[in-house]
Structure formats: C-alpha cells, structure tokens
PDB file of N, CA and C in Angstrom:
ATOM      1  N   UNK A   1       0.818  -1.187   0.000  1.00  0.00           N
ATOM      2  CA  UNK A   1       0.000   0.000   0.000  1.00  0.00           C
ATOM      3  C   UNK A   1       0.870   1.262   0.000  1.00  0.00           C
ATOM      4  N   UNK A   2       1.957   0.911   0.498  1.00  0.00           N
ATOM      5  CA  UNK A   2       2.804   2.211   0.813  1.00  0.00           C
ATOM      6  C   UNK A   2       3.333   2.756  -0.707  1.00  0.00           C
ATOM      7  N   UNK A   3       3.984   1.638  -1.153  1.00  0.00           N
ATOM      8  CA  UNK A   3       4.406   1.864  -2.788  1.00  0.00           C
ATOM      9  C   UNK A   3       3.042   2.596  -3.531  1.00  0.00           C
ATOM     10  N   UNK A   4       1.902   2.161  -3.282  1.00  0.00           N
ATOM     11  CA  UNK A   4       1.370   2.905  -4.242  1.00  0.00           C
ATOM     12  C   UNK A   4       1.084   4.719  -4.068  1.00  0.00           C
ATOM     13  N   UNK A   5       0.915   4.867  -3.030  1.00  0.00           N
ATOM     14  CA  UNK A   5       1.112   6.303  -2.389  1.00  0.00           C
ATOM     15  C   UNK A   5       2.642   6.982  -2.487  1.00  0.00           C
ATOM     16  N   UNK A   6       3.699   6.551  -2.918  1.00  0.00           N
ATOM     17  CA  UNK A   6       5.030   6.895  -3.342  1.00  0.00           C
ATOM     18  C   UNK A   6       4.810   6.986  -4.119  1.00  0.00           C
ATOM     19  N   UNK A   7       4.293   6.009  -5.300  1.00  0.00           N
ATOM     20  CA  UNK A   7       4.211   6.503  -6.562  1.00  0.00           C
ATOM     21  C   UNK A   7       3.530   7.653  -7.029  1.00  0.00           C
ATOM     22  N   UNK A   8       2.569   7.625  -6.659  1.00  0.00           N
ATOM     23  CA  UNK A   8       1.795   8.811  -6.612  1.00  0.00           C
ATOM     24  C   UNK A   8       2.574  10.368  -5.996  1.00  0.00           C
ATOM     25  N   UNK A   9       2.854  10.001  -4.846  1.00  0.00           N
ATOM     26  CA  UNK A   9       3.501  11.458  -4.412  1.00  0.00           C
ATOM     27  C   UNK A   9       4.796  11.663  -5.551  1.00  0.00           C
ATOM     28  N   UNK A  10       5.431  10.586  -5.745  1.00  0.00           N
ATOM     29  CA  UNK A  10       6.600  11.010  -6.923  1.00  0.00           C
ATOM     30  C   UNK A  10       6.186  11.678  -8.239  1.00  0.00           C
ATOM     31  N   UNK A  11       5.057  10.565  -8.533  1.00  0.00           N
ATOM     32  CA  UNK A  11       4.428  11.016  -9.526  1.00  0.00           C
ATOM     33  C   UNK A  11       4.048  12.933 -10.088  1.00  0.00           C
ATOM     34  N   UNK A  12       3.476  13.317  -8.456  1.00  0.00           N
ATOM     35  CA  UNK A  12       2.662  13.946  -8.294  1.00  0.00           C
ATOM     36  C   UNK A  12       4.312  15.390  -8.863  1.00  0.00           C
ATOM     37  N   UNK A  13       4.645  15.241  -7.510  1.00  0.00           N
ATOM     38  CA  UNK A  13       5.854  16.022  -7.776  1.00  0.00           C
ATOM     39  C   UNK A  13       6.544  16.272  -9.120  1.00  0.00           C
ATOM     40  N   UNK A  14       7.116  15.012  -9.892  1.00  0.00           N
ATOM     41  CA  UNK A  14       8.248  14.934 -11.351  1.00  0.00           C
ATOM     42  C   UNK A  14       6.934  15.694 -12.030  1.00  0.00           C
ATOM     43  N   UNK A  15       5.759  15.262 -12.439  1.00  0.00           N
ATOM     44  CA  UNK A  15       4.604  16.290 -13.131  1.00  0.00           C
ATOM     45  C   UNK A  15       4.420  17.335 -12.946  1.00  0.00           C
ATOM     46  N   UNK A  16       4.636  17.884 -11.985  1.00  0.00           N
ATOM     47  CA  UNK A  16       4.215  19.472 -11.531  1.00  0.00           C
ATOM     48  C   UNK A  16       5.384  20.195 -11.817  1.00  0.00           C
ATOM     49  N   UNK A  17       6.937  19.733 -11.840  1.00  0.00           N
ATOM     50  CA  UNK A  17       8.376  20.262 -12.635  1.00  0.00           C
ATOM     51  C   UNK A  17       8.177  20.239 -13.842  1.00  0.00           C
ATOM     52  N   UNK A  18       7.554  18.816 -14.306  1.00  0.00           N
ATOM     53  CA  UNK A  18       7.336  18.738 -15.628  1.00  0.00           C
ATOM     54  C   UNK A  18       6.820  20.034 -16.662  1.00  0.00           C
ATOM     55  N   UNK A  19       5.516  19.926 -16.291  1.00  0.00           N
ATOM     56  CA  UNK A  19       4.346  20.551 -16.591  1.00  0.00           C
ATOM     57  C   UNK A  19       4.613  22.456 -16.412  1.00  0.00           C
ATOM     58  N   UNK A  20       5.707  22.584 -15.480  1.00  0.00           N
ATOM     59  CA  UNK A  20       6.265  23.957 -15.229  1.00  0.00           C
ATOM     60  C   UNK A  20       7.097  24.168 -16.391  1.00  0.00           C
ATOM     61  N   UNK A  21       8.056  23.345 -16.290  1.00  0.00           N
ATOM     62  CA  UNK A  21       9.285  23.442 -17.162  1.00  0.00           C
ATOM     63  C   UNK A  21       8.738  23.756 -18.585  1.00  0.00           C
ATOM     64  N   UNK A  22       7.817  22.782 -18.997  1.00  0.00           N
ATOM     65  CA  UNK A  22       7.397  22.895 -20.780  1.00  0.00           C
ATOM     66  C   UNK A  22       6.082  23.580 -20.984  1.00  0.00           C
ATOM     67  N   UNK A  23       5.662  24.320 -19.588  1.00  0.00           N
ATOM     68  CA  UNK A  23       4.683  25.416 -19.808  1.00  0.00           C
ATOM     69  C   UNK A  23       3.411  25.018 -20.363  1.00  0.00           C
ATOM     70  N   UNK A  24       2.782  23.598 -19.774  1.00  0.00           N
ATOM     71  CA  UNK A  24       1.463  22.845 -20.378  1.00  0.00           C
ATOM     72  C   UNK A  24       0.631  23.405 -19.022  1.00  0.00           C
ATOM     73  N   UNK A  25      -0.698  23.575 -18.891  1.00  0.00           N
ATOM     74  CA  UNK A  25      -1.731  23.083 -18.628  1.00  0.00           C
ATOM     75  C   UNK A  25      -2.564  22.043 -17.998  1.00  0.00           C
ATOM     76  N   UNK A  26      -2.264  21.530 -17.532  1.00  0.00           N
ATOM     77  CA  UNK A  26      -3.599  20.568 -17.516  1.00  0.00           C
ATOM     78  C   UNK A  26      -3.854  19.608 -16.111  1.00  0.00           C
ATOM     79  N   UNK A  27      -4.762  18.733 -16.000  1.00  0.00           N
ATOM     80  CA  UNK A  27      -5.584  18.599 -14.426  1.00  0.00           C
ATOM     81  C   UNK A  27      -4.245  17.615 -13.453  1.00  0.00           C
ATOM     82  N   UNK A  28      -4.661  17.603 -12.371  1.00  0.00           N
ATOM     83  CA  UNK A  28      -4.322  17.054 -11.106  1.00  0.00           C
ATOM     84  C   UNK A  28      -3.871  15.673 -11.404  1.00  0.00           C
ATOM     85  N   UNK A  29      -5.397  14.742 -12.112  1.00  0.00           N
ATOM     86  CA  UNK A  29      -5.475  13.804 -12.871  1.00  0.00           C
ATOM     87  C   UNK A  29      -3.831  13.056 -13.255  1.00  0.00           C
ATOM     88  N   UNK A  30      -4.193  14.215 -14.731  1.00  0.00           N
ATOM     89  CA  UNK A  30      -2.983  13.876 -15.624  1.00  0.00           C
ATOM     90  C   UNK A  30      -1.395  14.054 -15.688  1.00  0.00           C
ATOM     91  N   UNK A  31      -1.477  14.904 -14.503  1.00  0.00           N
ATOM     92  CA  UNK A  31       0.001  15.209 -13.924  1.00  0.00           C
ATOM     93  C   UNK A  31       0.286  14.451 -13.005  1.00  0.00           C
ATOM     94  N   UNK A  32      -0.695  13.397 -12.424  1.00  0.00           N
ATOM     95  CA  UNK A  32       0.014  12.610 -11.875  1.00  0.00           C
ATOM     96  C   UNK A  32       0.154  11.427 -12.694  1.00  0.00           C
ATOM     97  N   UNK A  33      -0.119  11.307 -13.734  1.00  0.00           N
ATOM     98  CA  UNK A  33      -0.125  10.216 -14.626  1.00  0.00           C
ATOM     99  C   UNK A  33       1.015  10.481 -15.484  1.00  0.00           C
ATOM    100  N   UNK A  34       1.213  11.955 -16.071  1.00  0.00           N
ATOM    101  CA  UNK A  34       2.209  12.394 -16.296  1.00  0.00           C
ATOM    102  C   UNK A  34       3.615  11.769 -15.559  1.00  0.00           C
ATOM    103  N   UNK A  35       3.546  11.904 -14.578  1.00  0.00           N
ATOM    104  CA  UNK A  35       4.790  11.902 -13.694  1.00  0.00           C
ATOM    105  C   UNK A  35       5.142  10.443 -13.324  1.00  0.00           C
ATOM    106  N   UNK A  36       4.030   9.623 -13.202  1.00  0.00           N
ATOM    107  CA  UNK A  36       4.133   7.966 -13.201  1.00  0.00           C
ATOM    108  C   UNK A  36       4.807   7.546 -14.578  1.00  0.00           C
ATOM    109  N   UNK A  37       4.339   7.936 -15.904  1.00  0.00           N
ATOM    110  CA  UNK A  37       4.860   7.574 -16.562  1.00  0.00           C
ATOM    111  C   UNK A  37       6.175   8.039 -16.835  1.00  0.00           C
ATOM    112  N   UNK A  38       6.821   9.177 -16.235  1.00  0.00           N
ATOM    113  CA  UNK A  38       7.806   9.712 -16.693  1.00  0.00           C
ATOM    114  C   UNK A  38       9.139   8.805 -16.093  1.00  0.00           C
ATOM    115  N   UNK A  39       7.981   8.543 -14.604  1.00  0.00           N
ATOM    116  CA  UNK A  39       8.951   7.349 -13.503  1.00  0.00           C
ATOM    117  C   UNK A  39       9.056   6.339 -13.716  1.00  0.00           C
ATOM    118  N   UNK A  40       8.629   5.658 -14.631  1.00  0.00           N
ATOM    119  CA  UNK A  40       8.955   4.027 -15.779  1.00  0.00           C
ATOM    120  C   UNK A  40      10.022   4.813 -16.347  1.00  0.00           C
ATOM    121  N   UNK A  41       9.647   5.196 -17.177  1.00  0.00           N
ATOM    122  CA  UNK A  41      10.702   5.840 -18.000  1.00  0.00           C
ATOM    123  C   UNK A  41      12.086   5.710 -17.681  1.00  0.00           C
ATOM    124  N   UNK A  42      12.057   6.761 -16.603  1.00  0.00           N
ATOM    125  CA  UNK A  42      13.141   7.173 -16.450  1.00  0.00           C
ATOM    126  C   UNK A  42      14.047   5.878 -14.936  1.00  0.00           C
ATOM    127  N   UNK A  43      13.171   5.521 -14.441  1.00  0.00           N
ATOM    128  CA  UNK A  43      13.766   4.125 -13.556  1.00  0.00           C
ATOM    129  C   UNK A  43      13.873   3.211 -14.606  1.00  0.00           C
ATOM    130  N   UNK A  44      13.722   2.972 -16.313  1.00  0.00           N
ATOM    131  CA  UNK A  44      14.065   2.038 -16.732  1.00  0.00           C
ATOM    132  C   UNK A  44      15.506   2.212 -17.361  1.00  0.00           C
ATOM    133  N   UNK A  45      15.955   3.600 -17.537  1.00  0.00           N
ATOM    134  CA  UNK A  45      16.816   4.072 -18.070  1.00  0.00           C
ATOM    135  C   UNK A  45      18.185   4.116 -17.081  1.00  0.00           C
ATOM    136  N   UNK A  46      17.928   4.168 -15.832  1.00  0.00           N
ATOM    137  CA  UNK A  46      19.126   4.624 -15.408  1.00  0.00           C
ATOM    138  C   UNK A  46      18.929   3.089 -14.133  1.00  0.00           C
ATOM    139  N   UNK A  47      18.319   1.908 -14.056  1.00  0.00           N
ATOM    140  CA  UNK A  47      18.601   0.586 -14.132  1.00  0.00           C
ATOM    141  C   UNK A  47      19.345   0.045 -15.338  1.00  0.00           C
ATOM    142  N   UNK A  48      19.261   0.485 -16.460  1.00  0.00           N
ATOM    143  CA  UNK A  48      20.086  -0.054 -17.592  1.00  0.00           C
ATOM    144  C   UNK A  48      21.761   0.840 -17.343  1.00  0.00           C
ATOM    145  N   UNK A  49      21.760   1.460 -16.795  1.00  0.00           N
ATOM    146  CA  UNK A  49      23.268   2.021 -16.515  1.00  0.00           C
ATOM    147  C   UNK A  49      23.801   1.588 -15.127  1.00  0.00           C
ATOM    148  N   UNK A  50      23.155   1.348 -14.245  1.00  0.00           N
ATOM    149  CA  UNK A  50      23.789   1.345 -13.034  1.00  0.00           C
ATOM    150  C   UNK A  50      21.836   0.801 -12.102  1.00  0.00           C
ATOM    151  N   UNK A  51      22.782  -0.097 -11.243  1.00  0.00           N
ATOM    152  CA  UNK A  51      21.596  -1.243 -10.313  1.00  0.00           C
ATOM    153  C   UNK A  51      22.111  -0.269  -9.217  1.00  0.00           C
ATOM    154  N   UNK A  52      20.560   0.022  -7.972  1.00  0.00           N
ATOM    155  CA  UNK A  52      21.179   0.362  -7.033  1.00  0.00           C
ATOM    156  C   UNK A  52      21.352  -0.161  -5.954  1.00  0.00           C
ATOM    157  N   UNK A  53      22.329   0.046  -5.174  1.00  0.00           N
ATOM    158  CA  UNK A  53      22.698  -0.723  -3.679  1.00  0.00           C
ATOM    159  C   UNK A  53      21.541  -1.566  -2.978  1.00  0.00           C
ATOM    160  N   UNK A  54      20.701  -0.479  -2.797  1.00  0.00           N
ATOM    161  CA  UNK A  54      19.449  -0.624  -2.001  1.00  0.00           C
ATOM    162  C   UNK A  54      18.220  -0.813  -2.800  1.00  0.00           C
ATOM    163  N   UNK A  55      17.500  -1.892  -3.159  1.00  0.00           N
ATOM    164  CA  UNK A  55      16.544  -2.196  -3.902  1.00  0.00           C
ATOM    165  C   UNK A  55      15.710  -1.739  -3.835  1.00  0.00           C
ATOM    166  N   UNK A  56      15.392  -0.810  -2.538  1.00  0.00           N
ATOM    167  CA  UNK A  56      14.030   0.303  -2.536  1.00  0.00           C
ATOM    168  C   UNK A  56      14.359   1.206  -3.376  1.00  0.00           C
ATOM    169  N   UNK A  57      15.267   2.225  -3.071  1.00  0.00           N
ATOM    170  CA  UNK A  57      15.259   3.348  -3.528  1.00  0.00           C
ATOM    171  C   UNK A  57      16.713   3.147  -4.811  1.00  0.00           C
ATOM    172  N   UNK A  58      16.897   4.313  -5.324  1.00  0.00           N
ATOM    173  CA  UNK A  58      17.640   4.643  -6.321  1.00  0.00           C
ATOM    174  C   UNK A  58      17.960   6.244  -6.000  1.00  0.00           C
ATOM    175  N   UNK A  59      19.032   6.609  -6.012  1.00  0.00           N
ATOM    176  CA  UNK A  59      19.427   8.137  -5.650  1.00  0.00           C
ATOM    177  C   UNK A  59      18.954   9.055  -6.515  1.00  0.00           C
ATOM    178  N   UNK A  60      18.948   8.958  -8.048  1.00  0.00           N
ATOM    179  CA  UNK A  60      18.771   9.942  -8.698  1.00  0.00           C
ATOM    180  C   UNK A  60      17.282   9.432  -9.450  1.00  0.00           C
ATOM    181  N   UNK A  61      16.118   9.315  -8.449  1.00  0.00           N
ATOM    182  CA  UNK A  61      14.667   8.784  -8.576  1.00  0.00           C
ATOM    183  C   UNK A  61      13.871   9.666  -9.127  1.00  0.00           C
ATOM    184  N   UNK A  62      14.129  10.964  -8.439  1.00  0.00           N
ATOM    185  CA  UNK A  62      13.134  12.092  -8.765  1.00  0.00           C
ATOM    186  C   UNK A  62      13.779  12.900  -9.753  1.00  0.00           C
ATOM    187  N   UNK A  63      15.138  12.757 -10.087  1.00  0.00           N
ATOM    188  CA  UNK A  63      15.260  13.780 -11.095  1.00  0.00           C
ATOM    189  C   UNK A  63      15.311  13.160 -12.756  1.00  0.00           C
ATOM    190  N   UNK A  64      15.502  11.471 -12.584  1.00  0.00           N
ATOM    191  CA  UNK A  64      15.081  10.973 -14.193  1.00  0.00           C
ATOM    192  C   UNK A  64      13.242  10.977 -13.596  1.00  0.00           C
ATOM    193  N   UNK A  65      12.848  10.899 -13.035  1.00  0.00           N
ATOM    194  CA  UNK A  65      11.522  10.677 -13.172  1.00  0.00           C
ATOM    195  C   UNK A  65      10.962  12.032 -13.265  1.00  0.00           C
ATOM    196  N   UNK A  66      11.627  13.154 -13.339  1.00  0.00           N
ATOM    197  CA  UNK A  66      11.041  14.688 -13.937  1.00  0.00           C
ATOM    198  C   UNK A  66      11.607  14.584 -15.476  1.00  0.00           C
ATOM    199  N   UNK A  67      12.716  14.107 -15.310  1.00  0.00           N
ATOM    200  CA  UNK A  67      13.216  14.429 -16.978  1.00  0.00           C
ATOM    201  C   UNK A  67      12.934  12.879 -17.673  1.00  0.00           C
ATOM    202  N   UNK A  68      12.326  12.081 -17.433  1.00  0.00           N
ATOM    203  CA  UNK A  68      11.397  11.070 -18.134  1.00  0.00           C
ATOM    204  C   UNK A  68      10.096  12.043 -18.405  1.00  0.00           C
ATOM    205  N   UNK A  69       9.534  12.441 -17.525  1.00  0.00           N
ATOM    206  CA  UNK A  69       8.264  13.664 -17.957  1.00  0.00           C
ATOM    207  C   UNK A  69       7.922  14.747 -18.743  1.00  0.00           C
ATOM    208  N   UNK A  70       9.322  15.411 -18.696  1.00  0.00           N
ATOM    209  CA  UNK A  70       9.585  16.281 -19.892  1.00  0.00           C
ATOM    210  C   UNK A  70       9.723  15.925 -21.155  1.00  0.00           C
ATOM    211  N   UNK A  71      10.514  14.816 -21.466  1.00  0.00           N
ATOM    212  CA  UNK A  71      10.842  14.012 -22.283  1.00  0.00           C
ATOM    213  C   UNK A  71       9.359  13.426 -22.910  1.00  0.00           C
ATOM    214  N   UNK A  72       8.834  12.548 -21.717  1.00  0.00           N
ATOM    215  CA  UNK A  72       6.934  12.304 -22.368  1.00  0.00           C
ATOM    216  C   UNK A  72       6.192  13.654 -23.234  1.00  0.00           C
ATOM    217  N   UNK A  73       6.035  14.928 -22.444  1.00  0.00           N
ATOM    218  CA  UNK A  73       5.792  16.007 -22.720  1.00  0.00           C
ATOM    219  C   UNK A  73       6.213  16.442 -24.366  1.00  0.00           C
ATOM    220  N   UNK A  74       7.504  16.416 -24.410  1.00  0.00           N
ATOM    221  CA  UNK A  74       8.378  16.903 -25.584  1.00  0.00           C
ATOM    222  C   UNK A  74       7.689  15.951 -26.816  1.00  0.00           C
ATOM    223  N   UNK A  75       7.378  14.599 -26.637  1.00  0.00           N
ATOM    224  CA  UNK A  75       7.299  14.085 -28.106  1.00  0.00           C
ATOM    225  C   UNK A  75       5.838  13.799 -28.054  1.00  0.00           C
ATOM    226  N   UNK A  76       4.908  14.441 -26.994  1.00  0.00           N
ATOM    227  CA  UNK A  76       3.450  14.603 -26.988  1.00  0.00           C
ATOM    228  C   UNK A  76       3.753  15.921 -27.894  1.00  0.00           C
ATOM    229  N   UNK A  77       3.732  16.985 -27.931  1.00  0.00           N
ATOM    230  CA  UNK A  77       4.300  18.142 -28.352  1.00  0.00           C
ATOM    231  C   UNK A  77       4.626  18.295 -29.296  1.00  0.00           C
ATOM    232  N   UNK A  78       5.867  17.114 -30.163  1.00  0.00           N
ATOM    233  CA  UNK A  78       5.851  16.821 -31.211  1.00  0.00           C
ATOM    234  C   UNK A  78       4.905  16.012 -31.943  1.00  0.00           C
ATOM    235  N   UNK A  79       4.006  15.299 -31.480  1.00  0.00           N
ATOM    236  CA  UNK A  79       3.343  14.355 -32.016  1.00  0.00           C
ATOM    237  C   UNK A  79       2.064  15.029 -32.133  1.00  0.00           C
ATOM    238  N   UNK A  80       1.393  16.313 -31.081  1.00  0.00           N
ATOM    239  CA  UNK A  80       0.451  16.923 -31.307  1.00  0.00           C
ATOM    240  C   UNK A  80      -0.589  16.724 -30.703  1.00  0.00           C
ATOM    241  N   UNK A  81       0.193  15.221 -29.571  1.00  0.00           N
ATOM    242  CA  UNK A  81      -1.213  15.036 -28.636  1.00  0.00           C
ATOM    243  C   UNK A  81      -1.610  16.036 -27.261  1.00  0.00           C
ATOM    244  N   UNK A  82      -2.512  16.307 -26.902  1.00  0.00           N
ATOM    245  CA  UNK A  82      -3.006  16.991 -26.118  1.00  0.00           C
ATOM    246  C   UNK A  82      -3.630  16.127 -24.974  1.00  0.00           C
ATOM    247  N   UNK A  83      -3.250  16.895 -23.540  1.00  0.00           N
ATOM    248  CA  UNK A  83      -3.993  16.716 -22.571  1.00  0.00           C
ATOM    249  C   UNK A  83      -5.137  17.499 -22.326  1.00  0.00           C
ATOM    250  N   UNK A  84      -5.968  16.764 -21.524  1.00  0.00           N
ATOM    251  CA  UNK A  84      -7.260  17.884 -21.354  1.00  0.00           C
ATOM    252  C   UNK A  84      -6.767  19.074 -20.393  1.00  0.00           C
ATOM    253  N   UNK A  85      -6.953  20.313 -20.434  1.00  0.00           N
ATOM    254  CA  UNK A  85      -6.531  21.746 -20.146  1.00  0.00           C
ATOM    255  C   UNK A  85      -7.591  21.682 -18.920  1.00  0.00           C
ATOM    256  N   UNK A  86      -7.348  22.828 -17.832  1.00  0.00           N
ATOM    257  CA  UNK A  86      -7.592  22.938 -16.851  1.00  0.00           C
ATOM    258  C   UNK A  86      -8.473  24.255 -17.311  1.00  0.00           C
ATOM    259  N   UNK A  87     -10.085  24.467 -16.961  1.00  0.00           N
ATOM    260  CA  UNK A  87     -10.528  25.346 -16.845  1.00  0.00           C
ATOM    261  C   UNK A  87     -10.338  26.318 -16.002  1.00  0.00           C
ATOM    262  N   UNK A  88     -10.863  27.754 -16.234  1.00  0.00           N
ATOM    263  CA  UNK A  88     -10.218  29.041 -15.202  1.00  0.00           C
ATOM    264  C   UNK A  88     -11.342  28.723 -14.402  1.00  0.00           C
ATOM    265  N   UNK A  89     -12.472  28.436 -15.279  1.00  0.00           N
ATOM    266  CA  UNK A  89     -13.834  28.789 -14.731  1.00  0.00           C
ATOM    267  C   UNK A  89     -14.675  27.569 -15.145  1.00  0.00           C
TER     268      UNK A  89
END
C-alpha cells in the first residue's frame, strides 16, 4: 500500500516540474499520470546504466523521473497530442 502512495507522491511532484518546465496546462489527474509515466521511464533508463545498492530506492529517482516527464511532454508536443486543459472557470 505504501508503494502505491510513493508513486503517486513522486508522480505527483516529477509532473508538476514537468508541466512547469514545458509550460502545459492541464488537471491534477494527468500530472500525476504524467509523472508515473515519466517514472517508468526514467527508472528504466538509469537501471540499464547502473543497479542500485538498495533495492528500494535509487538516488537519482526524482530527477530521471522529472526528466522522463519532460521528455513524455516533448514528443506529446511533437506528435500533437493533447492533454485535457484545466478550466479558469
């Protein structure tokens, strides 16, 4: 139960850098979905370079799992897909 509430708070966090950094829009929802996926991503990438000590954690967790997000972001962007936008009102 605990893992899934990490994921989420990681999630929650790498999306909200994300979503700053490349100047998108959009709900609570999808930025945390944003940020989950950015955290596959980017924990699959830097397991292929280096295993870490401690099988929970990994040191540099939150910063490929923001720049896995940006990265998602960037070829949504290129590709033209859209998230649903956050109303003012």
């Amino acid at each position: 139960m605990f893992h899934l509430i990490w994921y989420v708070l990681i999630g929650l966090i790498s999306g909200v850098i994300a979503k700053n950094v490349m100047h998108v829009h959009m709900t609570l929802f999808w930025t945390i979905v944003l940020g989950i996926i950015g955290s596959i991503l980017g924990g699959a990438v830097t397991n292929m370079f280096s295993r870490p000590t401690n099988a929970r954690y990994h040191p540099a967790g939150l910063i490929f799992s923001t720049l896995g997000a940006i990265l998602v972001l960037f070829i949504c962007y290129k590709l033209k897909i859209h998230f649903p936008a956050v109303n003012p009102f």
